[in-house]
C-alpha atoms as a PDB file:
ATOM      1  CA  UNK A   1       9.311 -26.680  -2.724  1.00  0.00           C
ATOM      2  CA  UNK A   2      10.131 -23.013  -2.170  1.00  0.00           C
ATOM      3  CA  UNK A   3       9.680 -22.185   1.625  1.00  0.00           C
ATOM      4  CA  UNK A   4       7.085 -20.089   2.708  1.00  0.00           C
ATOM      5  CA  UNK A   5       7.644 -16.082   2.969  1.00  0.00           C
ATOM      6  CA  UNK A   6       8.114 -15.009   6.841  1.00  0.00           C
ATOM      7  CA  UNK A   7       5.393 -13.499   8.173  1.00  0.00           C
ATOM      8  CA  UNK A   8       6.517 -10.419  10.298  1.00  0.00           C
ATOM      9  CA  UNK A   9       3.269  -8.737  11.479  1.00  0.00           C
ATOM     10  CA  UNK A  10       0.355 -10.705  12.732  1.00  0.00           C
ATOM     11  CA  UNK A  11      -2.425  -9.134  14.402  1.00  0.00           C
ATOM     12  CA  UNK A  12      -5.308 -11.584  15.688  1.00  0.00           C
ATOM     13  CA  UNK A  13      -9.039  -9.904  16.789  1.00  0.00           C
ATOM     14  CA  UNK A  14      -8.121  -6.763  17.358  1.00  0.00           C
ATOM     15  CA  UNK A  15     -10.812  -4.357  19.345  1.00  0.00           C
ATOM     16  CA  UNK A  16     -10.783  -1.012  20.047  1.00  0.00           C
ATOM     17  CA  UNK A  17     -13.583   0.971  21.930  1.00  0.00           C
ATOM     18  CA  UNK A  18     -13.583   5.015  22.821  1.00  0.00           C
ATOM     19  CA  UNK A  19     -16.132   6.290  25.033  1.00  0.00           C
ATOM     20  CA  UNK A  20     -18.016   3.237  24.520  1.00  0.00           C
ATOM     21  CA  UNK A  21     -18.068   3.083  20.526  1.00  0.00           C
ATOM     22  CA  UNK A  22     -16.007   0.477  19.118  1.00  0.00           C
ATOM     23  CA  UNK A  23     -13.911   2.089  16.562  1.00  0.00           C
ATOM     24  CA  UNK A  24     -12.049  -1.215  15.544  1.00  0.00           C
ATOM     25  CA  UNK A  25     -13.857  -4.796  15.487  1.00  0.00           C
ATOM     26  CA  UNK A  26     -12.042  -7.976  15.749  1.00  0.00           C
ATOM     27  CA  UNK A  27      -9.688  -7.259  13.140  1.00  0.00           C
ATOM     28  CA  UNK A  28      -7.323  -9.920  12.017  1.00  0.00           C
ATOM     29  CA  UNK A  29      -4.299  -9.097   9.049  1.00  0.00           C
ATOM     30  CA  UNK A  30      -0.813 -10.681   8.391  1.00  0.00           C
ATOM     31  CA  UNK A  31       2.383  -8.373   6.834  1.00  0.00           C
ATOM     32  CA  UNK A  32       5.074 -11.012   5.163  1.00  0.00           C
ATOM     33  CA  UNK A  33       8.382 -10.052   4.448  1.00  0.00           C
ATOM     34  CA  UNK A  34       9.116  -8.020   1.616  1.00  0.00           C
ATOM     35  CA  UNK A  35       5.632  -7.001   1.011  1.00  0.00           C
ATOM     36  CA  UNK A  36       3.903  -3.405   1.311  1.00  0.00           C
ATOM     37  CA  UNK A  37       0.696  -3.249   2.495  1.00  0.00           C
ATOM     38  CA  UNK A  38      -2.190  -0.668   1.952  1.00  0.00           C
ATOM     39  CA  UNK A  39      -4.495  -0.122   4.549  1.00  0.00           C
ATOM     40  CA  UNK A  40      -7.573   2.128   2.468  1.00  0.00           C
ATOM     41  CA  UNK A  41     -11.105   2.974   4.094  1.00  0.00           C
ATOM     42  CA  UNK A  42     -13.396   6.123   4.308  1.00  0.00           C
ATOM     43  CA  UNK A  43     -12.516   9.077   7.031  1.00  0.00           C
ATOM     44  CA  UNK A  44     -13.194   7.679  10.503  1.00  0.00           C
ATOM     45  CA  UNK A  45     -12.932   3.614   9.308  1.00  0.00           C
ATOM     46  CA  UNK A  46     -10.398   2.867  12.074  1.00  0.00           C
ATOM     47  CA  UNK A  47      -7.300   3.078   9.996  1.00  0.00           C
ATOM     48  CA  UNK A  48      -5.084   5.068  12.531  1.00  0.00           C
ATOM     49  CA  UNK A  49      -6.555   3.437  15.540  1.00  0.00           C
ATOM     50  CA  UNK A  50      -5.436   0.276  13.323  1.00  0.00           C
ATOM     51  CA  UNK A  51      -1.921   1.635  12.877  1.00  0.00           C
ATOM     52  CA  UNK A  52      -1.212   2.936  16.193  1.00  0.00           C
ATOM     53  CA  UNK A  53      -2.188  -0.540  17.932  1.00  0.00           C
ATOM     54  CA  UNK A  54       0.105  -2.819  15.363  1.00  0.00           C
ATOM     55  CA  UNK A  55       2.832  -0.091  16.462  1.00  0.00           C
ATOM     56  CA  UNK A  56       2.472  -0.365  19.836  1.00  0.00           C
ATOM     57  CA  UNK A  57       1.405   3.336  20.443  1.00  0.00           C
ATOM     58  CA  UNK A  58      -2.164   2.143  21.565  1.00  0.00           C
ATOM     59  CA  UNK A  59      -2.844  -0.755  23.817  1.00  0.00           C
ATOM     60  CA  UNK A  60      -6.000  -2.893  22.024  1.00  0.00           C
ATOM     61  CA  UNK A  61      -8.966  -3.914  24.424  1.00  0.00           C
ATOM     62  CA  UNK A  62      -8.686  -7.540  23.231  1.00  0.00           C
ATOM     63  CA  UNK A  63      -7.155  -9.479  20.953  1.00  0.00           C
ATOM     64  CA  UNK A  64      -2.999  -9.673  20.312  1.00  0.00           C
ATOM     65  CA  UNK A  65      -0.054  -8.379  17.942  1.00  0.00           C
ATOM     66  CA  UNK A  66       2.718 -10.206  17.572  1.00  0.00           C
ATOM     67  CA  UNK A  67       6.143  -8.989  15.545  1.00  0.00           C
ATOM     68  CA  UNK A  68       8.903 -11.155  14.027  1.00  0.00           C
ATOM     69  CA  UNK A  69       7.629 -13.464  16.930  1.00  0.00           C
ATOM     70  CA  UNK A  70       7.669 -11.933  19.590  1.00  0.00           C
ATOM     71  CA  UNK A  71       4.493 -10.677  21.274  1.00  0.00           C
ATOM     72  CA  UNK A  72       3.976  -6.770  21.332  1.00  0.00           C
ATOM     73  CA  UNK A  73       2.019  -6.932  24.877  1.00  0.00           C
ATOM     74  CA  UNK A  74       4.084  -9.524  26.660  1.00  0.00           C
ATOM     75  CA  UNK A  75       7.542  -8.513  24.813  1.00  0.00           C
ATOM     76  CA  UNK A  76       7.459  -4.867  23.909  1.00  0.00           C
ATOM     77  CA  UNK A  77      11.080  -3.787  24.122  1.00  0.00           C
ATOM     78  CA  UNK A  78      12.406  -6.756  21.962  1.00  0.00           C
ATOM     79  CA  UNK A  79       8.936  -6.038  19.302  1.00  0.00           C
ATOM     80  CA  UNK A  80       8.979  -2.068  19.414  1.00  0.00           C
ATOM     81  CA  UNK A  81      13.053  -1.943  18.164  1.00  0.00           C
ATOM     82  CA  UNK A  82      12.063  -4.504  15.258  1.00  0.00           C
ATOM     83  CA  UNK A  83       9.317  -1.378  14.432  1.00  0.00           C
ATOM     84  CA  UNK A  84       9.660   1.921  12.528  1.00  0.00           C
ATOM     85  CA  UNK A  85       6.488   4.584  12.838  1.00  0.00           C
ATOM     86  CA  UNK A  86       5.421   7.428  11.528  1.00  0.00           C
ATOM     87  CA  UNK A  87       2.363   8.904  12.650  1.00  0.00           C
ATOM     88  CA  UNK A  88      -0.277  11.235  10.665  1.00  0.00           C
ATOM     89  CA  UNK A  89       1.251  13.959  12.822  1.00  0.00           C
ATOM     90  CA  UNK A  90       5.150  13.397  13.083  1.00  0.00           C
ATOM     91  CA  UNK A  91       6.609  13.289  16.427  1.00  0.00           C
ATOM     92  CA  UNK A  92       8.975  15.964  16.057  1.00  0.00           C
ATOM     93  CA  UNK A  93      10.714  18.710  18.203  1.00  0.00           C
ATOM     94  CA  UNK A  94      10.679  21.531  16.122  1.00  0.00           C
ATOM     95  CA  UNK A  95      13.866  22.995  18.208  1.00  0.00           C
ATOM     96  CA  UNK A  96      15.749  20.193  17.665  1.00  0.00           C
ATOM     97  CA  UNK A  97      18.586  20.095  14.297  1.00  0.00           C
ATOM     98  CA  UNK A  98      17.747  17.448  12.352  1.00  0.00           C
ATOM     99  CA  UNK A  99      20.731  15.481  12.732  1.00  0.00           C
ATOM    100  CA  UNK A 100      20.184  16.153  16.832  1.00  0.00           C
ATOM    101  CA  UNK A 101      16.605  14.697  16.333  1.00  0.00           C
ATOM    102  CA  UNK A 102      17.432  12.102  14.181  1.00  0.00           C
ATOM    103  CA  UNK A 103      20.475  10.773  16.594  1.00  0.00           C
ATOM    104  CA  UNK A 104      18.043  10.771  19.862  1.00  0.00           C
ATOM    105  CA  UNK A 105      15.634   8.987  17.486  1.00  0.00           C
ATOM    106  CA  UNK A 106      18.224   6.028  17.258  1.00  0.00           C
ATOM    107  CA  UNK A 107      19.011   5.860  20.754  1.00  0.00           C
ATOM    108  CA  UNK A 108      15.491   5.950  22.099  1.00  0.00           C
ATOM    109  CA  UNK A 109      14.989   2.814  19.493  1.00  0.00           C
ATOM    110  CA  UNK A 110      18.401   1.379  20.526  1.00  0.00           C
ATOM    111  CA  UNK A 111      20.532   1.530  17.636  1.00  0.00           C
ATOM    112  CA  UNK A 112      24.108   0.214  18.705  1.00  0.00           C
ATOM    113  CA  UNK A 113      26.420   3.231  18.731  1.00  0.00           C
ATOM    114  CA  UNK A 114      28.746   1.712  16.448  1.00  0.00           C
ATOM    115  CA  UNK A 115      27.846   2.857  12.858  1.00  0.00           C
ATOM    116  CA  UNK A 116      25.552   5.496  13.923  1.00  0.00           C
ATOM    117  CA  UNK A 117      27.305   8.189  11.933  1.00  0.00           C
ATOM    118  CA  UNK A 118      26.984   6.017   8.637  1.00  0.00           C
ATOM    119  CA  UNK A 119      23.462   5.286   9.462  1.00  0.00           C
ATOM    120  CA  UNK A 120      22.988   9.181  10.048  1.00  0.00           C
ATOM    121  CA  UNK A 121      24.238   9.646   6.710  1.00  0.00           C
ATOM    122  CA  UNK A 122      22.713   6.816   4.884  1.00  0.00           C
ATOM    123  CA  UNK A 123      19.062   7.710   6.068  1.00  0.00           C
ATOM    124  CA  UNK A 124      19.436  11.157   5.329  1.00  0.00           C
ATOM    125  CA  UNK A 125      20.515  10.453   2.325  1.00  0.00           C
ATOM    126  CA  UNK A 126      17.652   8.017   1.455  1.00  0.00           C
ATOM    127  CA  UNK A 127      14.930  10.775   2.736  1.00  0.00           C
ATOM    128  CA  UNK A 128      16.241  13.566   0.920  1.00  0.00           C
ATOM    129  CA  UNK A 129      17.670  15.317   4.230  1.00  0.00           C
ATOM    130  CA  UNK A 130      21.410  15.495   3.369  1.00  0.00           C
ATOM    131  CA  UNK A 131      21.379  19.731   2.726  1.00  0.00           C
ATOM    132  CA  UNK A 132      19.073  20.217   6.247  1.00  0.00           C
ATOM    133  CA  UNK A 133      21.127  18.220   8.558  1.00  0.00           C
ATOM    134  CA  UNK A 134      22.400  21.626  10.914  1.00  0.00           C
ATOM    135  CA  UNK A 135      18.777  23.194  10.540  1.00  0.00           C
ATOM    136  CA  UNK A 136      15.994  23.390  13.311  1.00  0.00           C
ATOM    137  CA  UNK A 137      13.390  21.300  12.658  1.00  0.00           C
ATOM    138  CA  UNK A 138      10.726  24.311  13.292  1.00  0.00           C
ATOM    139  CA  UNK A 139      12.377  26.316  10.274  1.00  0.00           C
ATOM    140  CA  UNK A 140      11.662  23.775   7.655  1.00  0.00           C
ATOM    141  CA  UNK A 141       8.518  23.677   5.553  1.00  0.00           C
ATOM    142  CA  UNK A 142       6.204  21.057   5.411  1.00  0.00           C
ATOM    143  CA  UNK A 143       7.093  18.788   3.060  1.00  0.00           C
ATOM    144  CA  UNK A 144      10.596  18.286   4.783  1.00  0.00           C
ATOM    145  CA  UNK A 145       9.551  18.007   8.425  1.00  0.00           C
ATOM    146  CA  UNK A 146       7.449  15.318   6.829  1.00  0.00           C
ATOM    147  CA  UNK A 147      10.960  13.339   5.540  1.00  0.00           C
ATOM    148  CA  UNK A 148      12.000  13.984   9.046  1.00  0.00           C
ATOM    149  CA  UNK A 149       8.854  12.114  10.213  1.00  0.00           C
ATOM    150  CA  UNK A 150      10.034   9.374   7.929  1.00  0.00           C
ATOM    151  CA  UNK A 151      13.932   9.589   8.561  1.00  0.00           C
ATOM    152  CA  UNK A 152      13.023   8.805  12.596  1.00  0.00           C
ATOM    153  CA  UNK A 153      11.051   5.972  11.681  1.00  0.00           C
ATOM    154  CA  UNK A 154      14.009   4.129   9.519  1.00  0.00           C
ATOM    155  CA  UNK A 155      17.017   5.139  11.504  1.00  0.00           C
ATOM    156  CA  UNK A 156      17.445   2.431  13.131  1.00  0.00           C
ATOM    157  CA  UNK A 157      16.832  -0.379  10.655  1.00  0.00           C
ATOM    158  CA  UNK A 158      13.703  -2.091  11.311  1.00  0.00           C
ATOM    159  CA  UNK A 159      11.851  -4.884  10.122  1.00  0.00           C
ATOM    160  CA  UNK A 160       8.756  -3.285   9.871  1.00  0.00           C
ATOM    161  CA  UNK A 161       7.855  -0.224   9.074  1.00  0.00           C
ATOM    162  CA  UNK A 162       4.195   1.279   9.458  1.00  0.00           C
ATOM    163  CA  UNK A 163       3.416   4.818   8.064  1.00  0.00           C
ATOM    164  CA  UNK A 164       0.144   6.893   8.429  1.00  0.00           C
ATOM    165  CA  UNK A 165      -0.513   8.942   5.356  1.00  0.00           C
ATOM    166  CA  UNK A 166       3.411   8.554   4.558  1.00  0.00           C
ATOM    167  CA  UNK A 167       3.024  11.495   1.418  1.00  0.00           C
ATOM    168  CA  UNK A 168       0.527  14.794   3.042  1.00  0.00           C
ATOM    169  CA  UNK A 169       1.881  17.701   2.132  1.00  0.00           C
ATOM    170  CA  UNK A 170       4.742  16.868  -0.408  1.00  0.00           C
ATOM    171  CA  UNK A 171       5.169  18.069  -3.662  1.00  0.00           C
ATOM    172  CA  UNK A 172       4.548  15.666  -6.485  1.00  0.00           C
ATOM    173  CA  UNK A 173       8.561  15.674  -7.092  1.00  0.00           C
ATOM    174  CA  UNK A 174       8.701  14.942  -3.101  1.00  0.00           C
ATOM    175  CA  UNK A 175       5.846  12.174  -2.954  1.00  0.00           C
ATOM    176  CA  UNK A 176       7.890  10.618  -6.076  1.00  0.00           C
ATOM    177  CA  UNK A 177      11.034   9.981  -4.306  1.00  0.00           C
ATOM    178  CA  UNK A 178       9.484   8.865  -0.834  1.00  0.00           C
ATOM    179  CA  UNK A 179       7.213   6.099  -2.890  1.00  0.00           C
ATOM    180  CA  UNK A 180      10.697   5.094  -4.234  1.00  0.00           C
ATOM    181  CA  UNK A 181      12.066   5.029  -0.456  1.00  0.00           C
ATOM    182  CA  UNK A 182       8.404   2.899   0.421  1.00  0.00           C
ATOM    183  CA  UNK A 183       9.066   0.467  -2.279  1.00  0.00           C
ATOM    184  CA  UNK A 184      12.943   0.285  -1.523  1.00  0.00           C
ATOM    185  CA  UNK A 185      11.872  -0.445   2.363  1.00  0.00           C
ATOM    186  CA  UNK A 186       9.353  -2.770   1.092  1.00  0.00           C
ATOM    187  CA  UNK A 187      12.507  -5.423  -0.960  1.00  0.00           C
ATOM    188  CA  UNK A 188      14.225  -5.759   2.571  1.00  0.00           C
ATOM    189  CA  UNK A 189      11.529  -5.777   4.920  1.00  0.00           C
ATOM    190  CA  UNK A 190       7.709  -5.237   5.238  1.00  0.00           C
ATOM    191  CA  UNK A 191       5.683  -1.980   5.004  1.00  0.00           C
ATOM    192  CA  UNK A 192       1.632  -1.277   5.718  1.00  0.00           C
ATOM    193  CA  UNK A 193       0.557   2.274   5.120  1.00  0.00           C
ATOM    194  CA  UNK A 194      -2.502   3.715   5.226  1.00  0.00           C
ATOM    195  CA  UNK A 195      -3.026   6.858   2.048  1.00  0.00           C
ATOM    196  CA  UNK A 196      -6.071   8.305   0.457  1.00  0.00           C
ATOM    197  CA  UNK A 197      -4.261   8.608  -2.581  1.00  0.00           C
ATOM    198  CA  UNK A 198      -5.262   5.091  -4.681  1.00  0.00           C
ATOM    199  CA  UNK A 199      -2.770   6.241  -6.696  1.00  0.00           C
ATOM    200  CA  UNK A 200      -0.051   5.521  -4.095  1.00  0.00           C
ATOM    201  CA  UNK A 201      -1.484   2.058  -3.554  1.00  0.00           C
ATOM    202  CA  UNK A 202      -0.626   1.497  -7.511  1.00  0.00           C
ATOM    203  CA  UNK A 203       2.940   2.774  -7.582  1.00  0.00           C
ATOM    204  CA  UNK A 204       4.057   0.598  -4.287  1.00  0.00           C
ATOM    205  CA  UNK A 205       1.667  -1.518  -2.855  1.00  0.00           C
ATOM    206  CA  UNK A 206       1.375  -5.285  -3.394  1.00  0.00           C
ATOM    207  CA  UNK A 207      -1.640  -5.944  -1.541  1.00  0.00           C
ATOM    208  CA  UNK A 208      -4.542  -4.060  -0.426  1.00  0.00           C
ATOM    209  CA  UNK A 209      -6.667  -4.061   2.595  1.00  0.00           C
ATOM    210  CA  UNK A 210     -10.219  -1.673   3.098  1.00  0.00           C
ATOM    211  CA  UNK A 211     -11.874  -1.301   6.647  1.00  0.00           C
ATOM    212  CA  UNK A 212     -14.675   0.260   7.021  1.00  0.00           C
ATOM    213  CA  UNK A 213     -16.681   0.788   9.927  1.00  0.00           C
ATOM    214  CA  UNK A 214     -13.948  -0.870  12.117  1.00  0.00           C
ATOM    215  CA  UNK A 215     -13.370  -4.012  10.646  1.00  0.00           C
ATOM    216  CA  UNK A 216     -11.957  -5.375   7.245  1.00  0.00           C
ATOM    217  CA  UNK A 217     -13.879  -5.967   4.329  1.00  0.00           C
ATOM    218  CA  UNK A 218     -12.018  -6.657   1.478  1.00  0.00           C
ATOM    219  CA  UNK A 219      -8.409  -7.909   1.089  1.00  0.00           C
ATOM    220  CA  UNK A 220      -6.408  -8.795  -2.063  1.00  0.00           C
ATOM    221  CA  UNK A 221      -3.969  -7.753  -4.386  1.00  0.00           C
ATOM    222  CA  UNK A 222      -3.865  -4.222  -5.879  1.00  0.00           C
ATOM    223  CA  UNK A 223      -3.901  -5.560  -9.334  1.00  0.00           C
ATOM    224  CA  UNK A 224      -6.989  -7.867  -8.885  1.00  0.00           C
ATOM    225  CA  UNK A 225      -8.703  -5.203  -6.667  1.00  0.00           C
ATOM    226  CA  UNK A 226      -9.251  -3.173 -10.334  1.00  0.00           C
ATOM    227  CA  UNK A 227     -10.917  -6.213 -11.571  1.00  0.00           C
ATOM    228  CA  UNK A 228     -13.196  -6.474  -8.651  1.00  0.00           C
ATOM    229  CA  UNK A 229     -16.967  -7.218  -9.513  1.00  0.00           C
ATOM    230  CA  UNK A 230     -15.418  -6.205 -13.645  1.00  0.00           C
ATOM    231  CA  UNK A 231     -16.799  -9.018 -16.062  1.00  0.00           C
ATOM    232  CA  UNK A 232     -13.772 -10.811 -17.839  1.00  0.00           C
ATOM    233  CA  UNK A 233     -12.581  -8.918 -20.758  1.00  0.00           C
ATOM    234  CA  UNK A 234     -10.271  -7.022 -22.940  1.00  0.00           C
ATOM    235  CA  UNK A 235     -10.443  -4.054 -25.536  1.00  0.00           C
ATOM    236  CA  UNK A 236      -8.546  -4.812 -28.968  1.00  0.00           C
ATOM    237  CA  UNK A 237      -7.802  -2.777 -31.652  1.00  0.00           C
ATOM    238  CA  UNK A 238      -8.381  -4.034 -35.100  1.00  0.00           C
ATOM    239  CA  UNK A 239      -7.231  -1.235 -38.163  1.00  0.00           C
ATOM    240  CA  UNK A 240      -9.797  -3.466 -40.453  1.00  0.00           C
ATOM    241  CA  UNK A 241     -11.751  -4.525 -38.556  1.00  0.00           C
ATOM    242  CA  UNK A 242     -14.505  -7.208 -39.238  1.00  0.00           C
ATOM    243  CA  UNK A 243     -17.874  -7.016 -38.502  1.00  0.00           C
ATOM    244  CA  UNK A 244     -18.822  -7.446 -34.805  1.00  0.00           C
ATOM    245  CA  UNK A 245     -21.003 -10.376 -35.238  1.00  0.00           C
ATOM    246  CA  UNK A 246     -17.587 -12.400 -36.391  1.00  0.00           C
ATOM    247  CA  UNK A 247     -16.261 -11.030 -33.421  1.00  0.00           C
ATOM    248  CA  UNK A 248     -19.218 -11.797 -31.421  1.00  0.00           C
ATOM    249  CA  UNK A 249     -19.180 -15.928 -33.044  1.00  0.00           C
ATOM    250  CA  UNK A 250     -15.844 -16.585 -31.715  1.00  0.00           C
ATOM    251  CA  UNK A 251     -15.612 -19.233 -28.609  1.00  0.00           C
ATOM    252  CA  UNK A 252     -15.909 -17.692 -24.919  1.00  0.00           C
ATOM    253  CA  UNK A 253     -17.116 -14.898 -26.131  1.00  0.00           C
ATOM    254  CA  UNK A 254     -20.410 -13.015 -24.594  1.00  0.00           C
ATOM    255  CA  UNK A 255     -20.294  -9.837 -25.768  1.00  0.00           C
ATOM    256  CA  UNK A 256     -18.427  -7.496 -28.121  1.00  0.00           C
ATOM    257  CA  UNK A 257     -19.311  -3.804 -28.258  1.00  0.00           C
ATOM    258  CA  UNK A 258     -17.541  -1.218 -30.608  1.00  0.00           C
ATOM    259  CA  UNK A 259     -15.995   1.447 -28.855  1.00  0.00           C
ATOM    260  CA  UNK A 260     -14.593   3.466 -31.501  1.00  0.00           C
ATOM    261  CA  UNK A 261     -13.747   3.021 -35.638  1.00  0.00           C
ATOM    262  CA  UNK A 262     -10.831   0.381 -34.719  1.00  0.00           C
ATOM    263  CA  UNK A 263     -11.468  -0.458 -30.943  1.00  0.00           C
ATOM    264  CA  UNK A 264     -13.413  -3.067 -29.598  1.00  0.00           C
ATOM    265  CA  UNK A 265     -14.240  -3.911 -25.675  1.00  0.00           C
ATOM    266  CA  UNK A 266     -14.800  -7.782 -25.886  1.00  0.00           C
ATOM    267  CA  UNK A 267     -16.712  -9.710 -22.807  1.00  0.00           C
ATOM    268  CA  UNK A 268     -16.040 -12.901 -22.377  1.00  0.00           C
ATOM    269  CA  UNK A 269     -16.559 -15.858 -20.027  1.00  0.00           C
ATOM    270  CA  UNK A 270     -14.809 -16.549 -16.998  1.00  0.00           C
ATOM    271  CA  UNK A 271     -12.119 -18.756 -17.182  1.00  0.00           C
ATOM    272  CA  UNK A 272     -12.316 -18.517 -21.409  1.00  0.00           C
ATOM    273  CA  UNK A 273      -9.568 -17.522 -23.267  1.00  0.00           C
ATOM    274  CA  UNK A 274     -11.172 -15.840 -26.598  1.00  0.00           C
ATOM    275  CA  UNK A 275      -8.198 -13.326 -27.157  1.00  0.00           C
ATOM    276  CA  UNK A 276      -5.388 -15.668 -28.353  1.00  0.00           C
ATOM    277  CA  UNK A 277      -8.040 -16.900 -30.469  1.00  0.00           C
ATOM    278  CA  UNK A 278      -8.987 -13.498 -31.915  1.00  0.00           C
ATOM    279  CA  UNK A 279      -5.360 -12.743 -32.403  1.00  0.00           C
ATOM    280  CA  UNK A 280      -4.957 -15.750 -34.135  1.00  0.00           C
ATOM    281  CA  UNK A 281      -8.376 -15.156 -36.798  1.00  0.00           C
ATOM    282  CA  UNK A 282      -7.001 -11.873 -36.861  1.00  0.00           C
ATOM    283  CA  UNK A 283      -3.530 -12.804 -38.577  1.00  0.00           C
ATOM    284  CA  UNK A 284      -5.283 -15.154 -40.925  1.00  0.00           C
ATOM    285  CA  UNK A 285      -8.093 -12.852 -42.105  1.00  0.00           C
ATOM    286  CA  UNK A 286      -6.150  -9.223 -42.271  1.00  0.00           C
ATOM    287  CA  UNK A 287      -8.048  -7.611 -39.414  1.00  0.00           C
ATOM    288  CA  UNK A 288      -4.636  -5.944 -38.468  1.00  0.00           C
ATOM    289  CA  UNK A 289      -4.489  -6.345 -35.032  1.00  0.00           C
ATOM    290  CA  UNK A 290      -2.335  -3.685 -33.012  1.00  0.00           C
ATOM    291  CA  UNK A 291      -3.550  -3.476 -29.448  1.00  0.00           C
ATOM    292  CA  UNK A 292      -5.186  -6.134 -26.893  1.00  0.00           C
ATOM    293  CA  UNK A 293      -5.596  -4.652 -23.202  1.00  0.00           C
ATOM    294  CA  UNK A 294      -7.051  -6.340 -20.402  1.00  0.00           C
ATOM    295  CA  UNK A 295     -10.291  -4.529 -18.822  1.00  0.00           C
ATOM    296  CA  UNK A 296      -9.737  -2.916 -15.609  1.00  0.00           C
ATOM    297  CA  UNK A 297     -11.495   0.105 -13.603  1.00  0.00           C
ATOM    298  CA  UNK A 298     -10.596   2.994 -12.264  1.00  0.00           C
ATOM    299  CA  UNK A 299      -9.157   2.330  -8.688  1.00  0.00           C
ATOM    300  CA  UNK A 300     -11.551   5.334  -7.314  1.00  0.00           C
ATOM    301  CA  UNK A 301     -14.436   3.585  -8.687  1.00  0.00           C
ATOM    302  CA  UNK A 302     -13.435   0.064  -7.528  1.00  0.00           C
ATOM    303  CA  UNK A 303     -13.040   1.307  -3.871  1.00  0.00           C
ATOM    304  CA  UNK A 304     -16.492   3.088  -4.091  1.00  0.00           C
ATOM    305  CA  UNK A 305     -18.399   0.083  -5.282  1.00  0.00           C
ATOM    306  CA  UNK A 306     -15.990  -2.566  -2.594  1.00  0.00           C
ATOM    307  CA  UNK A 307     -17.437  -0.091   0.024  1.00  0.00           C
ATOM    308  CA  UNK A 308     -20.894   0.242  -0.887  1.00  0.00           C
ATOM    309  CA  UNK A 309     -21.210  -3.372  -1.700  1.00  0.00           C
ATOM    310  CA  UNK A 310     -19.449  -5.036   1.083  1.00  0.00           C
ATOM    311  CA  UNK A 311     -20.419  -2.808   3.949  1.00  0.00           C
ATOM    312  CA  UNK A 312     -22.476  -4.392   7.039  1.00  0.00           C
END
């Protein structure tokens, strides 16, 4: 038996309270090694509260992080240099060169001196950065102080890395090649990143997680999260077809509504499996079968109705 992935990230009852108002309610999550996790929820849900306490940025008022095993409260030097972050606003110092930036960024984190040049290289490389090395941070335009954000957070190699809103104010050529770098980051060690773009969670993330007022509500995968409160199904296409009441009359199926001339949307019971059926009635009687596509909604509508729905 196949051992268990290592979890890297595990945050236990986590509470957070500003002038009085607890903005984050004993929230619990666990990041495992090569997995990327998004962390989606309305404006003011907690996410960056979230995200700053699992990087050890903001102390929690109860409750305890601990990274690659060791505690982030008790052990913070030997948890913090297993962590790479980038904040909604990167840390930068705008008259600092980029490879001057990126350099004190290792050393704060303690990156050993030897390989530092290749590891200069390599993550400028990886961010895009390789042209901008000798320029001042303040001189660059958005999109690439936001690749500098990134570059400070990988420099050194971590573990983990946890990224606030990794893609604002890219171009869609930019955010392209930093969801490659996310997923790439994601194979060797473990990512969480919070985004209001669902379609970033479907390019890189394996798992989802949605807060909302302060605490979790909804965790899973981002492939079963479009088939979240969706009633088993499929749509087929059939180039001759039948009629729909011999579609309707095969086994596990509840209900079969034409959608167009040749496409069907067929409901069916959970845990039935009516299409290989279909496909097979289909080959025998000349219905022509072409297409057969599982049901699934729209991310933005599955995230409206998981909020709604699951809200206190």
């Amino acid at each position: 038996m196949p051992a268990a992935t290592p979890v890297t990230l595990s945050a236990r009852n986590l509470s957070r309270r500003f002038d009085g108002r607890e903005v984050v309610r004993d929230l619990s999550l666990e990041l495992r090694r090569g997995e990327v996790l998004g962390l989606l929820g309305p404006n003011g849900a907690g996410k960056s509260t979230t995200l700053h306490m699992l990087a050890g940025a903001l102390a929690p008022h109860s409750g305890q992080v601990t990274i690659c095993g060791f505690d982030l409260a008790r052990q913070p030097q030997q948890a913090k240099a297993r962590i790479g972050f980038l904040p909604e606003t990167p840390p930068l110092y705008r008259d600092m060169s980029v490879d001057s930036y990126l350099q004190f960024a290792a050393r704060l984190r303690g990156a050993p001196r030897v390989g530092a040049a290749a590891a200069l290289a390599e993550t400028k490389r990886r961010c895009g950065l390789h042209e901008v090395g000798q320029k001042m941070i303040g001189t660059l335009s958005k999109g690439y102080q936001q690749r500098v954000g990134i570059a400070q957070a990988i420099i050194h190699g971590p573990e983990i890395v946890i990224l606030d809103e990794p893609t604002v104010g890219l171009d869609p050529s930019q955010i392209r090649d930093i969801r490659a770098l996310i997923r790439e980051l994601g194979n060797v060690g473990s990512v969480i990143l919070s985004t209001h773009l669902l379609s970033e969670v479907e390019c890189v993330c394996d798992r989802v997680e949605i807060m909302h007022h302060g605490r979790l509500i909804y965790g899973d995968s981002s492939a079963r999260m479009q088939q979240y409160g969706l009633q088993p199904g499929f749509v087929v296409t059939l180039l001759a077809p039948p009629e729909l009441s011999e579609l309707q009359a095969i086994a596990g199926v509840s209900r079969a509504e034409q959608v167009t001339a040749t496409q069907f949307r067929i409901l069916h019971q959970p845990g039935a499996n009516p299409g290989a059926t279909l496909l097979e009635l289909a080959g025998q009687r000349g219905w022509r079968a072409e297409q057969l596509v599982p049901l699934q909604s729209r991310l933005e509508e599955v995230f409206v109705k998981i909020t709604r729905d699951e809200a206190p």
